[in-house]
Protein backbone atom coordinates (compact mmCIF):
# COMPACT_ATOMS: atom_id res chain seq x y z
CA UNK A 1 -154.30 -107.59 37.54
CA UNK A 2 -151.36 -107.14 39.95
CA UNK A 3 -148.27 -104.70 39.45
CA UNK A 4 -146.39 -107.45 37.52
CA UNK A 5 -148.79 -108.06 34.92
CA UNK A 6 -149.53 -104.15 34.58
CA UNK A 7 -145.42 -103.90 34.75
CA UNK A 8 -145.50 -106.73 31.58
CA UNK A 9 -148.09 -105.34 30.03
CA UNK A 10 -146.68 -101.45 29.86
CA UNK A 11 -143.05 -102.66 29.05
CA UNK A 12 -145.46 -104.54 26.42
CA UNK A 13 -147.06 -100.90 25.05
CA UNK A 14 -144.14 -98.74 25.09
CA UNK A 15 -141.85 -100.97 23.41
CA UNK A 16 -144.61 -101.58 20.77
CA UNK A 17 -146.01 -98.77 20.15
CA UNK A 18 -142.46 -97.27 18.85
CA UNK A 19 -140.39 -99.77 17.57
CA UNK A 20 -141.84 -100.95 14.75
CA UNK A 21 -143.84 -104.35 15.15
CA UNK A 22 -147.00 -102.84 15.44
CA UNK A 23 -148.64 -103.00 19.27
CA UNK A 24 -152.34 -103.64 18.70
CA UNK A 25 -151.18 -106.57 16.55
CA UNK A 26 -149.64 -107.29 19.48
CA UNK A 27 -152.59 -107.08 22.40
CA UNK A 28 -154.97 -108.64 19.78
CA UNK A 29 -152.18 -112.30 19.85
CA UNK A 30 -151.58 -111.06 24.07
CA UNK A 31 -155.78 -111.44 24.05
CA UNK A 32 -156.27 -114.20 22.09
CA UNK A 33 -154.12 -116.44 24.12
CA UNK A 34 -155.18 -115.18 27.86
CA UNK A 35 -158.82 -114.03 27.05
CA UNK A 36 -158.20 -110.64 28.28
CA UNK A 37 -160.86 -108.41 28.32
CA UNK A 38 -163.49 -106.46 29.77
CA UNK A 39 -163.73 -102.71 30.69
CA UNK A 40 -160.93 -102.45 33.13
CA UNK A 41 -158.65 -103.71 31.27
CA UNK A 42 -160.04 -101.55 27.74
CA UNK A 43 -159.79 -98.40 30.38
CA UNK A 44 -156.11 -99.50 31.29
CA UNK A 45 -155.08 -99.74 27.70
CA UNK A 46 -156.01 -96.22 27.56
CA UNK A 47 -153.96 -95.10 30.47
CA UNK A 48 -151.24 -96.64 29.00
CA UNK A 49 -151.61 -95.14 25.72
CA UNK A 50 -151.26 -91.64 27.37
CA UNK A 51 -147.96 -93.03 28.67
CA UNK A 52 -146.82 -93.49 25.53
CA UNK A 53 -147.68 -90.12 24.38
CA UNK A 54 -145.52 -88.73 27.28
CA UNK A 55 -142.50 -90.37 25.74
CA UNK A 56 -143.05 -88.80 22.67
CA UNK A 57 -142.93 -85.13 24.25
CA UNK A 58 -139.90 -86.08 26.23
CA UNK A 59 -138.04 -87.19 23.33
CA UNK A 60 -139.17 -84.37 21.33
CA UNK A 61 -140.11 -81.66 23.65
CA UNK A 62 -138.25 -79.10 21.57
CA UNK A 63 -140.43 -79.94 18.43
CA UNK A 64 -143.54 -80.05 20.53
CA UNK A 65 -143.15 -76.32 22.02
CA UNK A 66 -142.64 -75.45 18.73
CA UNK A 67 -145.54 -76.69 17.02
CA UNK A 68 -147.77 -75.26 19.92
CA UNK A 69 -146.44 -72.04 19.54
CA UNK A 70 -146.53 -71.62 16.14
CA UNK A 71 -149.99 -73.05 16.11
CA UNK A 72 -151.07 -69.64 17.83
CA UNK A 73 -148.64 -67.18 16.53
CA UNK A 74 -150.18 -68.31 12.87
CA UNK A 75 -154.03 -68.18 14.12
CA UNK A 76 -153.03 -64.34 14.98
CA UNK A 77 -151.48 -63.99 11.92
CA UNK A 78 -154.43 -64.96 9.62
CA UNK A 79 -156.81 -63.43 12.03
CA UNK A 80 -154.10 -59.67 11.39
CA UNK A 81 -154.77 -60.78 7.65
CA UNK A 82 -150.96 -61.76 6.97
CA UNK A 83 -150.92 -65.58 7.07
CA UNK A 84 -147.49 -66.40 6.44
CA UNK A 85 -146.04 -70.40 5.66
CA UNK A 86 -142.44 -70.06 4.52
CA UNK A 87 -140.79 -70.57 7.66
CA UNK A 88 -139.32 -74.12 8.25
CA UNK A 89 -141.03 -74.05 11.36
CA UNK A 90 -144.44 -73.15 10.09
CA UNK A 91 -144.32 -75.69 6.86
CA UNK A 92 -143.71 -78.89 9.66
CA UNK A 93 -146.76 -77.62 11.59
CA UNK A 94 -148.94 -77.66 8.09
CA UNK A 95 -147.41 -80.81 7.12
CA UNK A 96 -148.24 -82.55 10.83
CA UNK A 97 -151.81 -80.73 9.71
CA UNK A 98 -151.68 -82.63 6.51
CA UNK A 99 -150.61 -85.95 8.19
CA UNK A 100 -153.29 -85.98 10.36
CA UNK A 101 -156.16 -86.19 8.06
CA UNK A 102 -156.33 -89.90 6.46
CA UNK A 103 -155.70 -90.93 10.07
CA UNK A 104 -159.01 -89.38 10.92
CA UNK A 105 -161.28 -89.78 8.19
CA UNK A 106 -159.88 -93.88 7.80
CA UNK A 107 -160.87 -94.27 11.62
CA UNK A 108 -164.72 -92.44 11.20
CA UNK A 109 -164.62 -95.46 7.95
CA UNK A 110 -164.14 -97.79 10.23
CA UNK A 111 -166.69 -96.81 12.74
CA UNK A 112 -168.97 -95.60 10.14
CA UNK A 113 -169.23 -99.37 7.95
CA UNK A 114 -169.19 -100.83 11.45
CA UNK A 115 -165.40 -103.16 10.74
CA UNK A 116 -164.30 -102.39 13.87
CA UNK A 117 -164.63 -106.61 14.45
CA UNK A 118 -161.77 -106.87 11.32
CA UNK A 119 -159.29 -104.99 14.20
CA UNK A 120 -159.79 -108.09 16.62
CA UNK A 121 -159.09 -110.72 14.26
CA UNK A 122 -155.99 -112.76 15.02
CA UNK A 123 -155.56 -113.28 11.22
CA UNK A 124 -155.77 -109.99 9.98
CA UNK A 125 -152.96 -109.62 12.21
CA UNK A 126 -150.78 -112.44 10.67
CA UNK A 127 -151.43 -110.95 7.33
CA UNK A 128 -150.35 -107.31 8.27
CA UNK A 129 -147.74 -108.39 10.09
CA UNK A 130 -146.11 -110.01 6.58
CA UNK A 131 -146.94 -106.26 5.28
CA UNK A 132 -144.44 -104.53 7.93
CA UNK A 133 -141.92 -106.87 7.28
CA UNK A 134 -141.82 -105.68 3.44
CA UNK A 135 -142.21 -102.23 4.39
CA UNK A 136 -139.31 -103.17 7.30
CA UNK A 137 -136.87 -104.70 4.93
CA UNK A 138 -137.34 -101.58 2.57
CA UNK A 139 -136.43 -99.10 4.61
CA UNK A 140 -132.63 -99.95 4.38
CA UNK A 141 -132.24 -100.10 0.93
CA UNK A 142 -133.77 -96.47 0.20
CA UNK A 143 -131.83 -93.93 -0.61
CA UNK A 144 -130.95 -91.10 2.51
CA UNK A 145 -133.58 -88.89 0.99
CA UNK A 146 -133.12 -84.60 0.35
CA UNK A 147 -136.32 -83.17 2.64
CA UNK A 148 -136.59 -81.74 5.49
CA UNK A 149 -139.11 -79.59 6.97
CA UNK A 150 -137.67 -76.43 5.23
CA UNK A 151 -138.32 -78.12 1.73
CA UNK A 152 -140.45 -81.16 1.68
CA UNK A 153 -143.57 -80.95 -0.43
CA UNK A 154 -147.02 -81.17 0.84
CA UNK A 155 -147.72 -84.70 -0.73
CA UNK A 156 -144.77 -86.10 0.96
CA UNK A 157 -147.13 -85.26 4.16
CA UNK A 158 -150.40 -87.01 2.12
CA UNK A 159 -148.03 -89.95 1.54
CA UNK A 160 -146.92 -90.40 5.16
CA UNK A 161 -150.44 -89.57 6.48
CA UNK A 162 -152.29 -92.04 4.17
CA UNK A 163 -150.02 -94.93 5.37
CA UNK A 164 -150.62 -93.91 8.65
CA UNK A 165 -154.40 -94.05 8.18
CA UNK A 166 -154.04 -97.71 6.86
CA UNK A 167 -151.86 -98.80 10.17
CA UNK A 168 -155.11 -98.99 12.28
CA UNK A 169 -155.20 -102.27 11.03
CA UNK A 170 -153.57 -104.45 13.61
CA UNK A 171 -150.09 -105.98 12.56
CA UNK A 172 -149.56 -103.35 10.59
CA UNK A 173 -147.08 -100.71 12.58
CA UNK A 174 -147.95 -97.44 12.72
CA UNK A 175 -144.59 -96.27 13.27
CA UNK A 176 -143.08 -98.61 10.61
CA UNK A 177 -145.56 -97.40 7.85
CA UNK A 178 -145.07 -93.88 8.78
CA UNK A 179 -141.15 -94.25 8.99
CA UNK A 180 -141.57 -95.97 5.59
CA UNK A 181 -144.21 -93.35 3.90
CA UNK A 182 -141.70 -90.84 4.71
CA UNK A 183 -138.51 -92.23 3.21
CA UNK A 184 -140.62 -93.20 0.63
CA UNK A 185 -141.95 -89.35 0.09
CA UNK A 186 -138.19 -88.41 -0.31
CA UNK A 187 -137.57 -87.59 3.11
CA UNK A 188 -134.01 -87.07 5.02
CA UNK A 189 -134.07 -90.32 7.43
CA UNK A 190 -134.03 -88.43 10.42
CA UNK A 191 -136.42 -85.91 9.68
CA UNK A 192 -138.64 -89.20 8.43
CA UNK A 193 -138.51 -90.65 11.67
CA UNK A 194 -139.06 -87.28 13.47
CA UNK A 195 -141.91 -86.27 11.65
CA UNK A 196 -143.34 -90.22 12.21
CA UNK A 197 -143.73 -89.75 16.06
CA UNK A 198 -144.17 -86.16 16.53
CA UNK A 199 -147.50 -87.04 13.82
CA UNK A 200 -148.36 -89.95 16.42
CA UNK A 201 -149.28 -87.59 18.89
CA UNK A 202 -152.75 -86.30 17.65
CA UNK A 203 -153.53 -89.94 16.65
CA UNK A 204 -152.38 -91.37 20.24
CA UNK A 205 -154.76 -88.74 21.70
CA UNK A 206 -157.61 -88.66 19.74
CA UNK A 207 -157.63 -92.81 19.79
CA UNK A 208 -157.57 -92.82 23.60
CA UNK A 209 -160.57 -90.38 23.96
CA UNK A 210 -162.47 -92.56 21.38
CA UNK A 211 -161.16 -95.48 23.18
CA UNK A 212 -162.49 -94.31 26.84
CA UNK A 213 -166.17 -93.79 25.59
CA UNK A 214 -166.47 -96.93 25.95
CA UNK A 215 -165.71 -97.65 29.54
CA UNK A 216 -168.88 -98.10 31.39
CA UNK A 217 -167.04 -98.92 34.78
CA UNK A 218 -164.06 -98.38 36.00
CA UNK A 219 -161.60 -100.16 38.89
CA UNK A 220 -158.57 -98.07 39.31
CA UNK A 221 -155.81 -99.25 41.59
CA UNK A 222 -153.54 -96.21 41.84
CA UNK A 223 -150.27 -98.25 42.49
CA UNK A 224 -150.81 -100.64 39.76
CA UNK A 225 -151.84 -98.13 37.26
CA UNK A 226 -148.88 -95.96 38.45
CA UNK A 227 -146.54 -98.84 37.72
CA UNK A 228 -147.97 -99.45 34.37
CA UNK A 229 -147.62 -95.89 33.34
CA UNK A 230 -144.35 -95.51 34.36
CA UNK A 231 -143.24 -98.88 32.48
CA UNK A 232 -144.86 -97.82 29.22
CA UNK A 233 -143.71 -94.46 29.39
CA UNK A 234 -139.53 -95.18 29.98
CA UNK A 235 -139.90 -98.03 27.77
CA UNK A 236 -141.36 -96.06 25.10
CA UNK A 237 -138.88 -93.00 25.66
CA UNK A 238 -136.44 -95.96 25.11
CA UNK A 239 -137.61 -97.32 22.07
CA UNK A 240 -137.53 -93.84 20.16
CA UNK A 241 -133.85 -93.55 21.04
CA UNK A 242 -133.69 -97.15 19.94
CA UNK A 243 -135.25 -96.26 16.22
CA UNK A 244 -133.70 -93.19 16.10
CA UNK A 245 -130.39 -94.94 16.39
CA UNK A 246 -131.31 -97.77 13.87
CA UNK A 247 -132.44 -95.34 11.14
CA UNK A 248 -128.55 -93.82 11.08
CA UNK A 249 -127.41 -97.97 10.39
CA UNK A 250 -129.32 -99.49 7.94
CA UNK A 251 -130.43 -102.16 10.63
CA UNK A 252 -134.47 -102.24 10.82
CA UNK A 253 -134.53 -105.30 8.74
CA UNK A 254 -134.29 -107.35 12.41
CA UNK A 255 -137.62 -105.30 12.70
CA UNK A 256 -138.18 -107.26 9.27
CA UNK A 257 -137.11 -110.81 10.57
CA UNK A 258 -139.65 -110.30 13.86
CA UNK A 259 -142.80 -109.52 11.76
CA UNK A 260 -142.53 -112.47 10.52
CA UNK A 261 -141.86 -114.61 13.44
CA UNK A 262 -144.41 -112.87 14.97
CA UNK A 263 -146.42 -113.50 11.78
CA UNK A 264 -146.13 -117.38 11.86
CA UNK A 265 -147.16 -117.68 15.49
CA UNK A 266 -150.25 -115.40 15.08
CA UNK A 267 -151.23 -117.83 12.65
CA UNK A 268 -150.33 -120.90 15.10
CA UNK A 269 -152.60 -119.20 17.52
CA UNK A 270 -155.24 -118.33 15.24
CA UNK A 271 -155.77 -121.62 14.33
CA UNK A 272 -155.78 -123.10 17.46
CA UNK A 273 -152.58 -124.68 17.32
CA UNK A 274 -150.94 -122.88 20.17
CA UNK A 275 -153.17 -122.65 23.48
CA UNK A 276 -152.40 -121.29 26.66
């Protein structure tokens, strides 16, 4: 790989893995068509996945601090005896809790009935690709929602986190489910969208470290991999203040119109049609 591919390929990540066309639908079509593979390039993917979880903190470092330290402050508080969950701030850090869940017990499913091959199929892809488009064209015709952190019940959380336990099927965007899940819960649209990436960052850590157990080797060129992070890290960053700016203007049905270009030519390549 040399710094132009690893520039392509993070530009590639952090756009994807925000804006809502789903990015291992993405690498799965990006594979199919180059045959790229192997353990450098699995251990890459990784590093580049950590990127992307840097732009999340950036764009929402406020959120993030405050999370963290209400984590603790409530561990001392149940440990004193006096567990208390009526704050605002509290109830987003139980709901991110809540979120989390599906997420993890859908991936040990996967591993567990061994359909980890289903992930790597081209057509699965196409087919969840057609699903993001639905939810994409949705999402401007709900309503502007009445929850926010201070008020919005617990199964608005369930909702959001089931959908997000379904998008590790490739094609179908984690961000755009979420986003969708939330609005769909009864959620204000920017506290949807907030509460959609601030609950990708246990799931973008926690699929890296599963993700880097199975490197066996490992080639790193620091330059390369430098570039690569630093692509899929400002490209991310930009692709949050991209959504966030779509979500006030009813416009994410373009998001709509791509899935399903991006749909059709999955299947093209999937069935051999279009070769590289």
């Amino acid at each position: 790989m040399n710094w132009l591919e690893a520039l392509f390929t993070g530009l590639l990540q952090g756009l994807t893995e925000f804006l809502p066309v789903s990015s291992s639908g993405h690498l799965v079509i990006f594979h199919t068509l180059f045959g790229e593979g192997g353990d450098s390039n699995l251990a890459f993917t990784v590093f580049l996945h950590l990127a992307t979880l840097v732009s999340v903190i950036v764009v929402f470092y406020k959120d993030v601090w405050t999370l963290i330290r209400e984590f603790f402050t409530a561990l001392r508080d149940i440990i004193k005896g006096r567990p208390d969950f009526k704050s605002p701030e509290r109830r987003f850090l139980v709901m991110v809790l809540i979120g989390t869940i599906p997420a993890v017990v859908f991936g040990v499913i996967i591993k567990l009935l061994d359909f980890e091959a289903a992930l790597e199929n081209i057509f699965v892809v196409a087919v969840m690709l057609i699903v993001t488009s639905l939810f994409m064209f949705s999402v401007d015709r709900m309503g502007k929602g009445r929850y926010t952190e201070a008020n919005a019940p617990y199964k608005s959380a369930w909702l959001v986190g089931l959908l997000q336990g379904i998008a590790i099927l490739p094609g179908l965007s984690r961000s755009g489910s979420t986003i969708f899940g939330g609005l769909l819960g009864g959620l204000k649209k920017e506290f949807a969208v907030r509460f959609a990436f601030i609950l990708s960052i246990p799931v973008i850590l926690g699929a890296g470290l599963m993700e880097l157990r199975k490197v066996e080797s490992l080639d790193i060129d620091p330059f390369i991999w430098t570039v690569g992070f630093i692509a899929a890290a400002v490209s991310g960053i930009i692709a949050i203040r991209f959504i966030k700016t779509l979500i006030k203007n009813d416009k994410f049905y373009i998001f709509g119109v791509y899935c399903l270009l991006a749909s059709a030519f999955a299947f093209l390549v999937g069935l051999g049609i279009i070769k590289v």
